[in-house]
Protein backbone atom coordinates (compact mmCIF):
# COMPACT_ATOMS: atom_id res chain seq x y z
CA UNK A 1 14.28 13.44 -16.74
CA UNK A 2 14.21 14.05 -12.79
CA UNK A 3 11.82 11.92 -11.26
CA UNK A 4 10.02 12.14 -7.94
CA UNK A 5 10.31 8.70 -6.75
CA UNK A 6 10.55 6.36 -3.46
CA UNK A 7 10.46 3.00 -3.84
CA UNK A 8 9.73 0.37 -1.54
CA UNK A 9 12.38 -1.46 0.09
CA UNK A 10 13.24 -4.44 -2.03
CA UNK A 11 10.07 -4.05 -4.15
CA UNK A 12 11.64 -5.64 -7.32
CA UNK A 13 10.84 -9.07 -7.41
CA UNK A 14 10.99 -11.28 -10.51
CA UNK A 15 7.97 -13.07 -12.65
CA UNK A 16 8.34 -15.88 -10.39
CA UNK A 17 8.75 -14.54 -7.25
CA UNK A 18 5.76 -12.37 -8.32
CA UNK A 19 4.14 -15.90 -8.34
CA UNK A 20 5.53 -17.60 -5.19
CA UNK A 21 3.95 -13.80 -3.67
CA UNK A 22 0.55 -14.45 -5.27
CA UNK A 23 0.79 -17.94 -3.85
CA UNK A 24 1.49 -16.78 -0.28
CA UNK A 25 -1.08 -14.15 -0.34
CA UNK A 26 -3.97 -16.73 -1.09
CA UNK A 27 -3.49 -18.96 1.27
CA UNK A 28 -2.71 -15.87 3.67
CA UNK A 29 -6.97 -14.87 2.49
CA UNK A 30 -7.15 -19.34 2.94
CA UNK A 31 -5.95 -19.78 5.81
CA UNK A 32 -4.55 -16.73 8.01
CA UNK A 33 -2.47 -17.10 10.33
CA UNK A 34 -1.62 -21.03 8.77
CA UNK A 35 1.21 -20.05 6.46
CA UNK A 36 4.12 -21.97 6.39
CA UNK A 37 7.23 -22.41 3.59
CA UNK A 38 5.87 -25.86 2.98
CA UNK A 39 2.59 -25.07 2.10
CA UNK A 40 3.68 -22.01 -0.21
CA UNK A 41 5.95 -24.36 -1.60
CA UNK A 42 3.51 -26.67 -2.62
CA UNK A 43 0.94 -24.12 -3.75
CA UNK A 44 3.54 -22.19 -5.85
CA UNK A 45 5.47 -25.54 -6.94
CA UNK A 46 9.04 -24.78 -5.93
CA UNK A 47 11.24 -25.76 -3.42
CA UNK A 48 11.31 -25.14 0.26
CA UNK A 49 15.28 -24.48 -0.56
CA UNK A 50 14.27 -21.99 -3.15
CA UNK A 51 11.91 -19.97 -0.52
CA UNK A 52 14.62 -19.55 1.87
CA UNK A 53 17.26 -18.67 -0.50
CA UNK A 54 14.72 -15.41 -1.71
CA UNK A 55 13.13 -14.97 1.64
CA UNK A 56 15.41 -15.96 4.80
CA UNK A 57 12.80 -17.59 6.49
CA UNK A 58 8.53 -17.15 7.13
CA UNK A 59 8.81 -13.46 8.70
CA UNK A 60 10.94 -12.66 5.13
CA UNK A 61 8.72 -14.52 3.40
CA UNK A 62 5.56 -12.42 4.85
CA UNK A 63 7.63 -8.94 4.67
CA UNK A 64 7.72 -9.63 0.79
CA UNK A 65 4.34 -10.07 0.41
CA UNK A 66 3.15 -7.33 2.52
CA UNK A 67 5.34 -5.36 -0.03
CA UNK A 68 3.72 -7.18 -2.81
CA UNK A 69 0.81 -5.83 -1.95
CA UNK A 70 1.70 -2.17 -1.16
CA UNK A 71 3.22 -2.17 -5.17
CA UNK A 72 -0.55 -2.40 -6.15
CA UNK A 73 -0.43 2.05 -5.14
CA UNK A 74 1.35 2.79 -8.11
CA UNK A 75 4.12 5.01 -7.43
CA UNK A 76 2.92 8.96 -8.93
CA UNK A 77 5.76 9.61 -11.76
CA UNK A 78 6.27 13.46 -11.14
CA UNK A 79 8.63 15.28 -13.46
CA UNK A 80 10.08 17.73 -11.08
CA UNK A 81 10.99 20.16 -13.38
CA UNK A 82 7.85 19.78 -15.95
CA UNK A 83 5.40 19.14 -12.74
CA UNK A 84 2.02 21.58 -13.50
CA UNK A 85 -1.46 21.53 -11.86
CA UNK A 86 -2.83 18.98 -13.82
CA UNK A 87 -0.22 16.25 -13.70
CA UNK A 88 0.16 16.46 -10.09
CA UNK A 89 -3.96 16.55 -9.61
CA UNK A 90 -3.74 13.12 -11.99
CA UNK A 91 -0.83 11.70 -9.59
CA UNK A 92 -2.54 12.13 -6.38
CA UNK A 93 -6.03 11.08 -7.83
CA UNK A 94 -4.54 7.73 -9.16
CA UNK A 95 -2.53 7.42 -5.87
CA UNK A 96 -5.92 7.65 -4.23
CA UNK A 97 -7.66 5.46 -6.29
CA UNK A 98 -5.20 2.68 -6.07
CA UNK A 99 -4.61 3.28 -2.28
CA UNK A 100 -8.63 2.65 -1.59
CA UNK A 101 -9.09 -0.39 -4.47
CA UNK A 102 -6.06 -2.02 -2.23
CA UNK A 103 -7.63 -1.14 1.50
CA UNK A 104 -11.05 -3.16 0.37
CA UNK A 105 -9.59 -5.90 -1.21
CA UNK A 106 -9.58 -9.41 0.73
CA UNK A 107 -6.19 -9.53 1.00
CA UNK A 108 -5.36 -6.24 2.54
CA UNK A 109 -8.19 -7.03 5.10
CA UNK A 110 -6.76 -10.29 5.78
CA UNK A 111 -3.27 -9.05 6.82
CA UNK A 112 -4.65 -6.19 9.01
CA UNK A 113 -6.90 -8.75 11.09
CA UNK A 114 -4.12 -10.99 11.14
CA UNK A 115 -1.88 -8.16 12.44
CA UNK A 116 -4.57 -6.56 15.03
CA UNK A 117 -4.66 -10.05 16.55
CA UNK A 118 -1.11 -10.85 16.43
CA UNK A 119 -0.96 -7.49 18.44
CA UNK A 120 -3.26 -8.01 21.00
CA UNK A 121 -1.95 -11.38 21.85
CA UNK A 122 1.51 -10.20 21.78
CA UNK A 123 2.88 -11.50 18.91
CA UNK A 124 5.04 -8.13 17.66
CA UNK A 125 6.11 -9.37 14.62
CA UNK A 126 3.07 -9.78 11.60
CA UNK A 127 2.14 -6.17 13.13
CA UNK A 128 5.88 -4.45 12.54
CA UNK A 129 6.22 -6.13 9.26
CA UNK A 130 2.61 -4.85 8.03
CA UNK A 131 3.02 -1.27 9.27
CA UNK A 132 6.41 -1.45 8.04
CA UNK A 133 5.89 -2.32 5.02
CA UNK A 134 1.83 -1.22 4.28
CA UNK A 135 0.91 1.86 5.37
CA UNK A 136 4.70 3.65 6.49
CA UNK A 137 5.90 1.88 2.95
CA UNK A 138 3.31 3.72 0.84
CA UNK A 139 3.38 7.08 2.97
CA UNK A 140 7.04 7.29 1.94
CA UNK A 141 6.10 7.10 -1.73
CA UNK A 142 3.61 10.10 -1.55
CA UNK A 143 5.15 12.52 0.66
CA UNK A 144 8.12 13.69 -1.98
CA UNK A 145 5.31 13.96 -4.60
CA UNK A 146 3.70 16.24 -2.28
CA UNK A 147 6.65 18.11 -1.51
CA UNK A 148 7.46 18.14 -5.36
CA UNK A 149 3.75 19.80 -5.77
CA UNK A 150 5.09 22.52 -3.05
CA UNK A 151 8.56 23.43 -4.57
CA UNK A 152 6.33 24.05 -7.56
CA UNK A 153 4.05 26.35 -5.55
CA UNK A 154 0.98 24.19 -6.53
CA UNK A 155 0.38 23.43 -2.79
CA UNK A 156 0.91 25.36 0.12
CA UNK A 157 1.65 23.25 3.34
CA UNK A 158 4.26 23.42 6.19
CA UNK A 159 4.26 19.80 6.74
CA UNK A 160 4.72 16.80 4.57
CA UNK A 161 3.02 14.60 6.86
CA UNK A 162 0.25 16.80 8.09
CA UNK A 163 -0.53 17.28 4.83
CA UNK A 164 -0.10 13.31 3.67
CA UNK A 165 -2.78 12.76 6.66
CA UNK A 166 -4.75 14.61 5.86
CA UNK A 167 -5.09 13.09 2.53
CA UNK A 168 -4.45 9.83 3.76
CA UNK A 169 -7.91 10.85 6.22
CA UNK A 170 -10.09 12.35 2.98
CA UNK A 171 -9.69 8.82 1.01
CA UNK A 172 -9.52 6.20 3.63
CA UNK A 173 -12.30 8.12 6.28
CA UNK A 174 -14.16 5.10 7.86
CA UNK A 175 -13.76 2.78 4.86
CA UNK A 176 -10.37 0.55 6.75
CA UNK A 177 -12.62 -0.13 9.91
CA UNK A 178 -15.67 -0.77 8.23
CA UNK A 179 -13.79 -3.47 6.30
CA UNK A 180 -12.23 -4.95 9.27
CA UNK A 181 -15.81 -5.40 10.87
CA UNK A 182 -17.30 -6.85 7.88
CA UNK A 183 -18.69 -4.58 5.72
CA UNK A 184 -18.53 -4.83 2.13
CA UNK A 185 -19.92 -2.29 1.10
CA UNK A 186 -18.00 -0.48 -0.73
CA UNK A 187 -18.04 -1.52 -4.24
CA UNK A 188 -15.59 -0.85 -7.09
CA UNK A 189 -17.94 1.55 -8.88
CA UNK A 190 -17.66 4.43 -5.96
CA UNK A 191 -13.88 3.41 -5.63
CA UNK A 192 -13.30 5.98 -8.92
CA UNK A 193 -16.26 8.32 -7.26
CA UNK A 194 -14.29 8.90 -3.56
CA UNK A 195 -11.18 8.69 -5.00
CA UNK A 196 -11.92 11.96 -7.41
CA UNK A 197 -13.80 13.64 -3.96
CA UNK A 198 -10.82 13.33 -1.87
CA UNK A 199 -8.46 14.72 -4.35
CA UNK A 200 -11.02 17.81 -4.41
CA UNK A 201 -10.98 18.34 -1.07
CA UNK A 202 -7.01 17.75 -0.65
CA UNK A 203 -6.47 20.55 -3.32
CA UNK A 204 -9.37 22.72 -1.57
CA UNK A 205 -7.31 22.68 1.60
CA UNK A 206 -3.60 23.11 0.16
CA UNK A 207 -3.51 24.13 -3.66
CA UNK A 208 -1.86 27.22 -4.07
């Protein structure tokens, strides 16, 4: 079976790597910009020596967990040849769904304040690694299921990524910002409610 698929870089990791990521991730929501290979160590019981052999050093070591956290969007499996309205309407909903119930959560928030600030004081490198490996990451993974949905003739765009902004705009709107100022609004109830309304709209503007 031909598969739409495109996987983040190095987004494999094993059981307990998955752990030494959860690990970093908390005291990343903890602590912020405190993370160090010691203190991971020490909250995910394993050597320093071990961190270094998976992750090269703390800006490895952060790039993994960013892509940790962009795994949580599920990948859409699209059938290329079997793709019809409904499975690709299912696809991009659950994309949607998972894409705003990981933009709210505490971690997510975390690493885009962390970034912002690392940017304005000059610090490149938290900032490449999360748009990196966030937001450009996960963009790659929708696109070819949008441009699957169009070599079916079930959308009708000129533009992968006009047409992945546009979506991208219809489920995140304000919710990103509001999050980074505080507000917590958004609860996991309406998650499932703007999730389904975005996919609407989407197919309002580009089904076939």
């Amino acid at each position: 079976m031909a598969v739409a698929t495109a996987a983040l870089k190095d987004e494999a990791f094993t059981p307990r790597q998955q752990q030494v990521l959860t690990a970093a991730l908390d005291l990343l929501v903890e602590g912020g910009d405190a993370l160090t290979m010691t203190a991971v160590a020490r909250r995910a019981s394993c050597s320093k020596e071990t961190l270094y052999k998976w992750f090269g050093d703390r800006d490895g070591l952060l790039t993994a967990t960013v892509q940790w956290q962009a795994a949580k969007v599920r990948m859409p499996q699209v059938d290329r040849h079997r793709i019809d309205a409904a499975s690709l309407r299912t696809s991009i909903e659950q994309f949607a769904r998972d894409l705003l119930a990981t933009l709210v959560g505490e971690v997510s928030v975390t690493l885009n304040r962390l970034a912002i600030t690392h940017a304005n004081a000059e610090k490149r490198g938290l900032g490449g690694i999360v748009l990196e490996n966030g937001p450009l990451a996960i963009r790659r993974r929708l696109k070819p299921i949008l441009e699957a949905g169009r070599d079916a003739r079930l959308l009708r765009f000129e533009s992968s990524e006009e047409a992945y902004r546009t979506f991208y705009g219809l489920v995140v709107r304000d919710t990103q910002i509001r999050m980074l100022l505080g507000d917590e609004t958004l609860k996991a109830t309406r998650i499932e409610t703007e999730a389904k309304a975005a996919t609407e709209q989407f197919f309002a503007l580009y089904g076939a």
